[in-house]
Every structure is written in structure tokens, then in C-alpha cells.
Protein backbone atom coordinates (compact mmCIF):
# COMPACT_ATOMS: atom_id res chain seq x y z
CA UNK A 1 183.78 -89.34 -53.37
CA UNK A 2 185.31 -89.62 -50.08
CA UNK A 3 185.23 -87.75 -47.01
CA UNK A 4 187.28 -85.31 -47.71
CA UNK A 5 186.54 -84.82 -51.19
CA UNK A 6 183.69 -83.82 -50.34
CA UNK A 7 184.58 -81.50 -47.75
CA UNK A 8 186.80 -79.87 -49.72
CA UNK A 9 184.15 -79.70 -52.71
CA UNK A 10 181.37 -77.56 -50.29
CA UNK A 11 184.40 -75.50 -48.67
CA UNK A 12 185.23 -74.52 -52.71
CA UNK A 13 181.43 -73.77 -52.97
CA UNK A 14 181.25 -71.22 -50.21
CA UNK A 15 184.21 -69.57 -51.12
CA UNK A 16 182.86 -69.11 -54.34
CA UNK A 17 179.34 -67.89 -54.27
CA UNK A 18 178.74 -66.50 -57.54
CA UNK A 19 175.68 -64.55 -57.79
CA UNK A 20 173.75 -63.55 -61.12
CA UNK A 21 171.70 -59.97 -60.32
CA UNK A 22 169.10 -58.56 -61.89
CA UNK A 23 168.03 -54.85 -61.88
CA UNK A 24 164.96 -53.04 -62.94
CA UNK A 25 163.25 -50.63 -60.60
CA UNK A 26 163.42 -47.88 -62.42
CA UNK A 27 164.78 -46.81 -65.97
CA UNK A 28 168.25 -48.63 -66.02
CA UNK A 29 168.16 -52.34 -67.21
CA UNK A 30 171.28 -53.64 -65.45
CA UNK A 31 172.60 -57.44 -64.94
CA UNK A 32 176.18 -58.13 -63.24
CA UNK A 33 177.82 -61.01 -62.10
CA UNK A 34 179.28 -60.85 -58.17
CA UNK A 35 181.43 -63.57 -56.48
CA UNK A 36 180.59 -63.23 -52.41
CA UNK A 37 179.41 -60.31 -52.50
CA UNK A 38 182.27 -58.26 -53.03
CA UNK A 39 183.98 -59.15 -55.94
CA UNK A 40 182.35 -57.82 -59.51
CA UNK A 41 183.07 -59.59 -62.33
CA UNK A 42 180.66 -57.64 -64.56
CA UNK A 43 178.25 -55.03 -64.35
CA UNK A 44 176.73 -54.36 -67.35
CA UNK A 45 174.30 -51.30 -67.32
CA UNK A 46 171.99 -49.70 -70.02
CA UNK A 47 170.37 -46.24 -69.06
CA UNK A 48 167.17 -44.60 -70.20
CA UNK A 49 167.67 -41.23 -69.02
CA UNK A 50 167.98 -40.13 -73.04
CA UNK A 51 164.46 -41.80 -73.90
CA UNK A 52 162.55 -40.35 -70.42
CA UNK A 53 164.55 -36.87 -70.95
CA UNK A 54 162.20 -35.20 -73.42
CA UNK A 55 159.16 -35.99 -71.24
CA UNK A 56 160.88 -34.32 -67.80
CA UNK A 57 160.58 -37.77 -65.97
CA UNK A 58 160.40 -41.31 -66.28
CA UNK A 59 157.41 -43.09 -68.10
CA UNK A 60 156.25 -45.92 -66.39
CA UNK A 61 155.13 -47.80 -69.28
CA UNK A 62 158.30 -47.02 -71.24
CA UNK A 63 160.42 -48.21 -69.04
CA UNK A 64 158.93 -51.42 -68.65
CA UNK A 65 158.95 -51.94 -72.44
CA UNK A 66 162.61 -50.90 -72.40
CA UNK A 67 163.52 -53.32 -70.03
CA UNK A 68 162.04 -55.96 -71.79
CA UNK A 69 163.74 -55.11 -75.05
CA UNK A 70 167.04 -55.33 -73.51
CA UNK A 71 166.42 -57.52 -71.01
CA UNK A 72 168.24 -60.92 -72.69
CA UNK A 73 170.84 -58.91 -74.40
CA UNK A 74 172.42 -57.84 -71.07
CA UNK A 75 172.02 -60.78 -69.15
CA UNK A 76 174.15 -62.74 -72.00
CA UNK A 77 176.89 -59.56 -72.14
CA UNK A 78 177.27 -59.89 -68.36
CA UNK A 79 177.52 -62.92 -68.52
CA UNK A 80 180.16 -62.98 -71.38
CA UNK A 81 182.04 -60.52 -69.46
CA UNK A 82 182.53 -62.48 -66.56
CA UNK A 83 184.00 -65.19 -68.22
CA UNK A 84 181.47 -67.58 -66.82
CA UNK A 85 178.97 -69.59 -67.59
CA UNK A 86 175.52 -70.42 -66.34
CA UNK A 87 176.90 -73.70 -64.76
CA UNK A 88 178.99 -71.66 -62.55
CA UNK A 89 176.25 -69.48 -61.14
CA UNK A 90 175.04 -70.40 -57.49
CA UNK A 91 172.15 -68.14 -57.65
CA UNK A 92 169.83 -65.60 -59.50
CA UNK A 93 169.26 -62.57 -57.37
CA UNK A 94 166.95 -59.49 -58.70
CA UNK A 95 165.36 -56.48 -57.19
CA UNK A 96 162.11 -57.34 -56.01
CA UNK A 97 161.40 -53.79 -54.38
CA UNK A 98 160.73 -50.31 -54.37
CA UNK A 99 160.39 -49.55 -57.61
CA UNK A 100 158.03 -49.16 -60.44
CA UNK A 101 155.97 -52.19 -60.52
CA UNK A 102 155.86 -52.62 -63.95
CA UNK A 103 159.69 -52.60 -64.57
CA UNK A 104 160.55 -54.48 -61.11
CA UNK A 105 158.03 -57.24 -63.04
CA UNK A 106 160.32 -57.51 -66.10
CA UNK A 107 163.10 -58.73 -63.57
CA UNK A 108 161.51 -60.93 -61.71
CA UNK A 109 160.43 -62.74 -64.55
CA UNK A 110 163.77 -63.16 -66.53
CA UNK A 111 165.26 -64.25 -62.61
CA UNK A 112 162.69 -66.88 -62.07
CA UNK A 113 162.85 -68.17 -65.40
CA UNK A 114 166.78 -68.58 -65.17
CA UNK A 115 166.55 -70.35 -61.65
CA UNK A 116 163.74 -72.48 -62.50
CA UNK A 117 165.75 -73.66 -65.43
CA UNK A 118 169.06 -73.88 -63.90
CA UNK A 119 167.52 -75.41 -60.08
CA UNK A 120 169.45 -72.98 -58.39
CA UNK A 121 168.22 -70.50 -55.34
CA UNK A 122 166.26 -67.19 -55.96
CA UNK A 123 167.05 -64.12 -54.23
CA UNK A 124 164.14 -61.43 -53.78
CA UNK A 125 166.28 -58.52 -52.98
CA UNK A 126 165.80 -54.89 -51.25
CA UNK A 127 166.88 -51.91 -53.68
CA UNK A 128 168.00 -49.73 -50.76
CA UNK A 129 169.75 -52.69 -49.29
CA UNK A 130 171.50 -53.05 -52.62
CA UNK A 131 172.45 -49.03 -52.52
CA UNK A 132 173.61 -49.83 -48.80
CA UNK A 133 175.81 -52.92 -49.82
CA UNK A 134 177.43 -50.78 -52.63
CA UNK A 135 179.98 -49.92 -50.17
CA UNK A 136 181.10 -53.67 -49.37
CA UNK A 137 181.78 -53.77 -52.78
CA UNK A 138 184.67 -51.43 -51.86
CA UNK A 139 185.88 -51.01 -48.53
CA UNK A 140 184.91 -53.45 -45.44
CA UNK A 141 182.08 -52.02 -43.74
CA UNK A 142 182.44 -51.86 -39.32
CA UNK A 143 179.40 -52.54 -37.21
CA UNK A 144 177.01 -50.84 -35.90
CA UNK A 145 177.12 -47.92 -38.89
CA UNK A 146 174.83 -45.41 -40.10
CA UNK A 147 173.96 -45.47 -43.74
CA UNK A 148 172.28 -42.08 -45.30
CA UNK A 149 170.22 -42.92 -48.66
CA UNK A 150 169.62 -40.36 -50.79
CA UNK A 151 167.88 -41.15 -54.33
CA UNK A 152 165.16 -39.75 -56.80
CA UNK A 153 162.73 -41.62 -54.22
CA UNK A 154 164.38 -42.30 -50.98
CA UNK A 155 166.21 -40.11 -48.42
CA UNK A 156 166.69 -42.03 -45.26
CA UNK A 157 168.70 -42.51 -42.63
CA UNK A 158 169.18 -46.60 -41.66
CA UNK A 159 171.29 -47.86 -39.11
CA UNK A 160 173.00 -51.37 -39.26
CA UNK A 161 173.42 -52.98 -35.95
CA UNK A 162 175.15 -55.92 -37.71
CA UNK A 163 175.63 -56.90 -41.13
CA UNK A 164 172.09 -57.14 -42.78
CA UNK A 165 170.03 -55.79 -40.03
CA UNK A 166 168.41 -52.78 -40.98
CA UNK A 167 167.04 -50.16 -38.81
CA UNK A 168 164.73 -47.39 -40.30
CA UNK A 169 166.21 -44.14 -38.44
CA UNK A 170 164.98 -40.89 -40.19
CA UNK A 171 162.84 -40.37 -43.25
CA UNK A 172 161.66 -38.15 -45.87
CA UNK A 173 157.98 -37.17 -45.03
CA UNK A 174 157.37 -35.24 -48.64
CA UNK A 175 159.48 -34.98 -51.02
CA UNK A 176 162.60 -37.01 -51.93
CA UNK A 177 166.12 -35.06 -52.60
CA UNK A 178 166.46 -36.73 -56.06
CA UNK A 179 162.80 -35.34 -56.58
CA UNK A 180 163.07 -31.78 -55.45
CA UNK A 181 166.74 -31.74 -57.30
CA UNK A 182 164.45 -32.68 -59.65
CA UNK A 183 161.58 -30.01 -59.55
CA UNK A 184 163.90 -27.30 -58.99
CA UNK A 185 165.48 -27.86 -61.76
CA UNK A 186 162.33 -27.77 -63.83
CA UNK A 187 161.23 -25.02 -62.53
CA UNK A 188 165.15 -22.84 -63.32
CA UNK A 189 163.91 -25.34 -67.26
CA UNK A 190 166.97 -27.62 -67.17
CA UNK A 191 166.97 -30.84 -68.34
CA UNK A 192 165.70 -34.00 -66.75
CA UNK A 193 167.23 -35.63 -64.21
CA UNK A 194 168.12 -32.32 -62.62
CA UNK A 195 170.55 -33.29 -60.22
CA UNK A 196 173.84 -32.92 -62.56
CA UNK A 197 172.78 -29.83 -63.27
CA UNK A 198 171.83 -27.75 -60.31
CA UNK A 199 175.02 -29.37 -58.94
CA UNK A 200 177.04 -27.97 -61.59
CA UNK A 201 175.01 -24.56 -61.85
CA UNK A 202 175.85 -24.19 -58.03
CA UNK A 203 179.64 -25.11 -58.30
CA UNK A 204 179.76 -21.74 -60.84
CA UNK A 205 178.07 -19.15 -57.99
CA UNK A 206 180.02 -16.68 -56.38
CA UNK A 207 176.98 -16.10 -53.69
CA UNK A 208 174.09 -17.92 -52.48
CA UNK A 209 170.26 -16.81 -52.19
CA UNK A 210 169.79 -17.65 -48.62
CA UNK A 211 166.68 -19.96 -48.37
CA UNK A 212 165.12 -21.89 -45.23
CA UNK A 213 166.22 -24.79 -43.60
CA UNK A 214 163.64 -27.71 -42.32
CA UNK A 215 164.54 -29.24 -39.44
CA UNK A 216 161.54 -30.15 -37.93
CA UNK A 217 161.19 -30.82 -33.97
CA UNK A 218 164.25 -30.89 -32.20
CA UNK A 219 164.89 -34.61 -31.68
CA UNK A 220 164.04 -35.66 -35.72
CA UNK A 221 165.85 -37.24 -37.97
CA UNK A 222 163.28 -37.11 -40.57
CA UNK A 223 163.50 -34.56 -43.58
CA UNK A 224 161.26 -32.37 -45.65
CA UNK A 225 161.97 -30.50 -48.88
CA UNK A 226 158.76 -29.74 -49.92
CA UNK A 227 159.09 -25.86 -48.29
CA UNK A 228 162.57 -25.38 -49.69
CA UNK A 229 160.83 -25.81 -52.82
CA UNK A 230 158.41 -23.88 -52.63
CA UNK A 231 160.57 -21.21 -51.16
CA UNK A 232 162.34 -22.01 -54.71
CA UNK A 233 159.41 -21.02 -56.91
CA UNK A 234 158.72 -18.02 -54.85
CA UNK A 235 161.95 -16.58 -55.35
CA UNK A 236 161.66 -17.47 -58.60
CA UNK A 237 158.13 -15.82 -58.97
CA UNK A 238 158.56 -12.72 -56.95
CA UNK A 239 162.25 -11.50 -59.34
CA UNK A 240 159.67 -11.60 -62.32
CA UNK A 241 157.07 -9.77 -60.88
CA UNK A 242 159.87 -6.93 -60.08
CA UNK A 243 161.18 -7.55 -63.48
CA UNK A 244 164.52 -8.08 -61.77
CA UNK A 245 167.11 -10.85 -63.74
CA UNK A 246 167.20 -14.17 -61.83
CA UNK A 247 170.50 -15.12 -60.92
CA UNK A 248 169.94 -18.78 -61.57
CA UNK A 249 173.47 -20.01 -60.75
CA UNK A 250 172.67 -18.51 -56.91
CA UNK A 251 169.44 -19.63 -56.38
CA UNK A 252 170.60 -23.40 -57.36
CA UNK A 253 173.71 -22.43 -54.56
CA UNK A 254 171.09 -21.56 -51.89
CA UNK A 255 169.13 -24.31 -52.53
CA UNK A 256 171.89 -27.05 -52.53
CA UNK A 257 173.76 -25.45 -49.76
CA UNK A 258 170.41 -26.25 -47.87
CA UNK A 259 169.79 -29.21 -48.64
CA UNK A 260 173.47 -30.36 -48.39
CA UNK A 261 173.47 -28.74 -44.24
CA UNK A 262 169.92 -30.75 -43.15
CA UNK A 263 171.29 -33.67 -44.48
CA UNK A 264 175.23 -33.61 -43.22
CA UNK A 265 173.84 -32.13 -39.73
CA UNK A 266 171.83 -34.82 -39.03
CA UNK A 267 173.39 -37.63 -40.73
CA UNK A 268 176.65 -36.90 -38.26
CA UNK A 269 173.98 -36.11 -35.36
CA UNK A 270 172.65 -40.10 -35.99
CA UNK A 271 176.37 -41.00 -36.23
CA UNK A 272 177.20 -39.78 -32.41
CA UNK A 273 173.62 -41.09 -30.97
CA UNK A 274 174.18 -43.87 -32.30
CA UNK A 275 177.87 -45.03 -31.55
CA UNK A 276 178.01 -45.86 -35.64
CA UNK A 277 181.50 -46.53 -36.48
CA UNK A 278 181.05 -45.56 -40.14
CA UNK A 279 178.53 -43.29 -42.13
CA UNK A 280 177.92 -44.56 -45.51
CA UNK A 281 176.54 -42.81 -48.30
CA UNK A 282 174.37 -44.08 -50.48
CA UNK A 283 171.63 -43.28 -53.70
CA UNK A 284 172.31 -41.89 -56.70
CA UNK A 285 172.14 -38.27 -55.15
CA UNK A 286 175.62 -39.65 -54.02
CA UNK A 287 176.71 -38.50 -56.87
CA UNK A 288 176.62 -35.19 -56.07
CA UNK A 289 180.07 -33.70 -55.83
CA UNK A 290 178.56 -31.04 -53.09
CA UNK A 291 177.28 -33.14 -50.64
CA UNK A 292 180.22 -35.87 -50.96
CA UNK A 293 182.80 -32.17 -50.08
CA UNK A 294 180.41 -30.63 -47.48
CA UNK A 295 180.26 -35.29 -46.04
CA UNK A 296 183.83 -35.84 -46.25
CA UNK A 297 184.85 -32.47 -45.04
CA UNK A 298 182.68 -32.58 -42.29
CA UNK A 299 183.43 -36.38 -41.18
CA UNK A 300 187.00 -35.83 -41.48
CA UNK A 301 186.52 -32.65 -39.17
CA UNK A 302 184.60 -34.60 -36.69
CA UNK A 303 186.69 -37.90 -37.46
CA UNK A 304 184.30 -40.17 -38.58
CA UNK A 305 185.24 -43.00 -41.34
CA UNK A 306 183.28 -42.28 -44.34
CA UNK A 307 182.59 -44.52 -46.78
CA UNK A 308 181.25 -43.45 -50.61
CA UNK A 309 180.88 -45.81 -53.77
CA UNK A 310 182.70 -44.67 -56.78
CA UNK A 311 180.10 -42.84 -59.13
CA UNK A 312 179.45 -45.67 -61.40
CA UNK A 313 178.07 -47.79 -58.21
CA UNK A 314 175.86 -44.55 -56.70
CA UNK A 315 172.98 -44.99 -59.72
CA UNK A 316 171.29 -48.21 -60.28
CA UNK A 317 173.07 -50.83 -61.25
CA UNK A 318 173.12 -54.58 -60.31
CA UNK A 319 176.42 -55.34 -58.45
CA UNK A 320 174.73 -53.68 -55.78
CA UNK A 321 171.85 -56.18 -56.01
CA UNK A 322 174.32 -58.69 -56.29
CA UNK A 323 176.36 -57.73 -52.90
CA UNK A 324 173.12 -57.52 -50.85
CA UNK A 325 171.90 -60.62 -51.89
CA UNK A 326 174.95 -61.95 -50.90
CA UNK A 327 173.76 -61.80 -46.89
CA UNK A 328 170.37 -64.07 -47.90
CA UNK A 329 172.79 -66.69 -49.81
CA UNK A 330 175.02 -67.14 -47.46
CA UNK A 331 172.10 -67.78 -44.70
CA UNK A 332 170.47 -69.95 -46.87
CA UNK A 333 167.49 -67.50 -46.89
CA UNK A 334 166.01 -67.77 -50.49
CA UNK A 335 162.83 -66.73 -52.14
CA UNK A 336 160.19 -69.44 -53.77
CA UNK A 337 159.24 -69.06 -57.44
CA UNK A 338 156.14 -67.40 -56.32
CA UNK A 339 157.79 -64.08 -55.84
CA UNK A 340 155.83 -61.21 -56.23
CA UNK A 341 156.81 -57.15 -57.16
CA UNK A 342 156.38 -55.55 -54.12
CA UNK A 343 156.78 -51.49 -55.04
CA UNK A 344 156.47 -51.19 -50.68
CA UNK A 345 158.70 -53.65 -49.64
CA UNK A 346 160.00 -52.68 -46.15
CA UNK A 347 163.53 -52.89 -45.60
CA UNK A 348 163.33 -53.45 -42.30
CA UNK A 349 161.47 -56.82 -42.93
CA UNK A 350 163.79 -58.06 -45.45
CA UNK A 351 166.86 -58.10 -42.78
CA UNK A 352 168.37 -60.84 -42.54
CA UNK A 353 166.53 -63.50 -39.96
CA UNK A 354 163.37 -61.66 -40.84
């Protein structure tokens, strides 16, 4: 090969990195297939949420079993729906952490076997990088921006500097917003995960219970819903013991309509401190169709480019693991086949150059 063949040959390479991801954190066993990080050629997802539903949360050691059920099955469907095969993959990324150590270890296996057998690079990725990176799978994302994570475990405010350089901002000190969705709604004895439903139970009030709002000191951009919920339950407690009827679709109102103002206040707060050109939004709590009107009301009022995933890229899934992977390929930053489940991995340490 001459010269120039060969030239051309690693410039066709790098403009065609095409990434196999792996996700398990959690209850969704997803694989996809990304091309530089942006481009999905599948993304093949199989939820849970109907197996953990009748037990009001996910079982760890369901999940894991799930996942290893299914495991094979979507790899080759993704796979099939790309149109590719395992020749043309440059990599194998998969979630290496948060998550539930258990299921993140059903992954990690399946990635390291494929790499080992196919001698191509291993990518240890971030889950809340991936949620992050969701966004470049659809619009072009500006440095410095602000990225605010909200999930069944995270809520977090992260600012990017530059691309893959993560900045830990604000964070939730109790509870999570996914998890008080999620104990709200257990308490008002909707199904599991609550989310969908106090956002739809809220949507139908004419009024909202006024409840308290958690700001903590002045200058924080950390959050706390641990009070809101128990102000929850003692609304909840106190109607009985008048033997009053609880206007459920109010209560879930006042509770989202607090939630939704911490987190929009100081998400566009961090925005203007910061000089972020963009606020992302990010988790599966992105889902939410009140908090995406109060964001994109709010950011439009204030002018500030908001950027939201479609739905089907909020929840887990593995494009997103795929797209932030992307960063650690393209650096040449990979993982060795001694790669370990790490349920506290620091997203701050896996930036890029870290």
C-alpha cells in the first residue's frame, strides 16, 4: 500500500468511528450501534419497568438476571439493525458506572468478551456523561454549557468548560427527583415508576396545594427534596385525621410545581454565573412534560438556547453510551480488560485527559 493509500485508509477510519454500546445500570438492557458519536444506527432497548412494577421499585437481583437473559439477544438485533457487522465495529463501549453493581457487571462482561475477541478498544463509560451526550446526538452542543441531570438517582447540575470536561456544580444532598417522584407517588398508591403519573395527575388540577420550597443558603446550587416530601405525607396525613377528601390531583400540582421552580431557578441562575451558552437537560425526569414547559418557557423568556433529547433518548438507553464514549475514542483514551463496576464512579474523573 502506498503512501497515500494509506492515508486515505486512516482518514476513512476516523471518519467512521463506529462504536458498539452497552447499557445496564439499572433495569433496561439496551445495546445500539453509533457512528462518531452522533449518528445512531440502532438502539435497541428492552425495559423492565413491567417485571419491577408489582414490587414498587427495582430488584437488584432481578435485574441482573434480566439482563443476562437478554443480554445476547439484543446485542445481535442491534447489530442486525445497523446493517453492520462485527468487522465494522471500531470499539465496544459499556457503562461502567453509577449503577447497580450487579447489572453494570452483566455489561461489562458481554463488552470485554466482544473486544477481547474482536482486538478492538474498550470504552469504560460514565452513565451521566452518556445522559449529557444525549444531546450531541441531536443538536451541536456550544461551549462552556450547563447541563442539569435529573434521574431516579441523580439531580445535578455539571458544567462543561469544553467538550468532555465535566465540572460537578450543584447536587442533590437527599433525595433524588426521580426518587421523591417516586415516593410521592407511593404514598398518593400509584404505580411504580411514579413520575408519569404525578406528571399526568398534575396536568388535570385546576389549583395547587401550596407546599415549601428548599433552597438552601443563598449562594447553593445544591437541592433537597427530602422536606417537600415529607411536607407531602403530612398533608396527606393531617386531611385524614380531619376526615376531609384529599384532592390528589392538587397535591401532585403543588408538589411538581415545587420541584419544577428549585430546579428551573437555579439551573438558569448557574446558566448566567457561569457564561454557559446552552442549558441542557438531561435524565429520565426529562421526560417530564412540566419541567421541559416551565425550562423552555423560562429559557426562551430569558433567551437562553435550550437543548432537550427527544423522549426515547431521556431514559436509559445505549446511544447515549455510545455518543459519550465517542470523546475517549477519539483521544485514544481506552480502558484495559481489567475493568471493574464502579457503582461511585466520579464524573469528574472520567473527563477527558483525566
Amino acid at each position: 500500500m502506498s503512501h497515500l493509500e494509506k492515508s486515505a485508509s486512516l482518514a476513512s477510519e476516523k471518519a467512521n468511528r463506529i462504536i458498539l454500546a452497552i447499557e445496564t445500570s439499572c433495569d433496561e438492557t439496551s445495546v445500539a450501534v453509533i457512528r462518531n458519536g452522533k449518528q445512531i444506527l440502532s438502539n435497541v432497548v428492552s425495559s423492565q419497568i413491567d417485571i419491577h412494577e408489582r414490587f414498587g421499585g427495582v430488584v437488584p437481583e432481578i435485574a441482573s438476571r434480566k439482563h443476562v437473559e437478554s443480554i445476547t439477544v439484543i446485542m445481535e438485533q442491534a447489530l442486525k439493525e445497523s446493517g453492520l457487522t462485527l468487522n465494522d465495529i471500531s470499539a465496544i463501549a459499556v457503562t461502567q458506572g453509577p449503577g447497580l453493581v450487579g447489572a453494570l457487571l452483566v455489561g461489562i462482561v458481554a463488552a470485554k468478551t466482544l473486544a477481547m475477541a474482536l482486538d478492538i478498544p474498550l470504552i469504560g463509560t460514565h452513565h451521566i456523561a452518556g445522559h449529557i451526550y444525549a444531546n450531541e446526538l441531536v443538536a451541536e452542543m456550544e461551549y462552556p454549557c450547563m447541563a442539569l441531570v435529573v434521574s431516579g438517582g441523580h439531580t445535578e447540575l455539571v458544567l462543561l468548560e469544553s467538550e468532555g470536561s465535566f465540572r460537578m456544580v450543584g447536587r442533590t444532598r437527599d433525595d433524588a427527583v426521580g426518587e421523591a417522584y417516586d415516593k410521592v407517588a407511593r404514598a398518593l398508591h400509584l404505580p411504580y415508576p411514579g413520575g408519569p403519573y404525578i406528571d399526568r395527575l398534575a396536568s388535570e388540577a385546576e389549583e395547587a396545594i401550596p407546599l415549601p420550597r428548599a433552597w438552601l443558603e443563598a449562594d447553593s446550587y445544591d437541592f433537597s427534596f427530602s422536606g417537600l416530601k415529607s411536607a407531602v405525607l403530612a398533608v396527606i396525613n393531617q386531611t385524614k385525621m380531619k376526615g376531609l377528601e384529599l384532592n390528589e390531583a392538587a397535591l401532585a400540582r403543588g408538589f411538581q410545581e415545587s420541584v419544577i421552580e428549585v430546579l428551573v431557578t437555579k439551573a438558569l441562575r448557574a446558566v448566567k454565573q457561569f457564561g454557559a451558552k446552552q442549558l441542557l437537560l438531561c435524565g429520565g425526569v426529562a421526560a417530564n412534560r412540566g419541567l421541559r414547559a416551565s425550562l423552555q418557557a423560562k429559557c426562551e423568556a430569558n433567551q437562553v438556547p435550550l437543548l432537550i433529547p427527544p423522549l426515547s433518548l431521556c431514559t436509559d438507553n445505549a446511544a447515549m453510551i455510545g455518543a459519550a464514549a465517542n470523546l475517549k475514542l477519539k483521544r485514544g483514551q481506552y480502558s484495559g480488560l481489567d475493568l471493574k463496576a464502579d457503582p461511585g464512579l466520579s464524573l469528574e474523573e472520567w473527563s477527558v485527559g483525566s
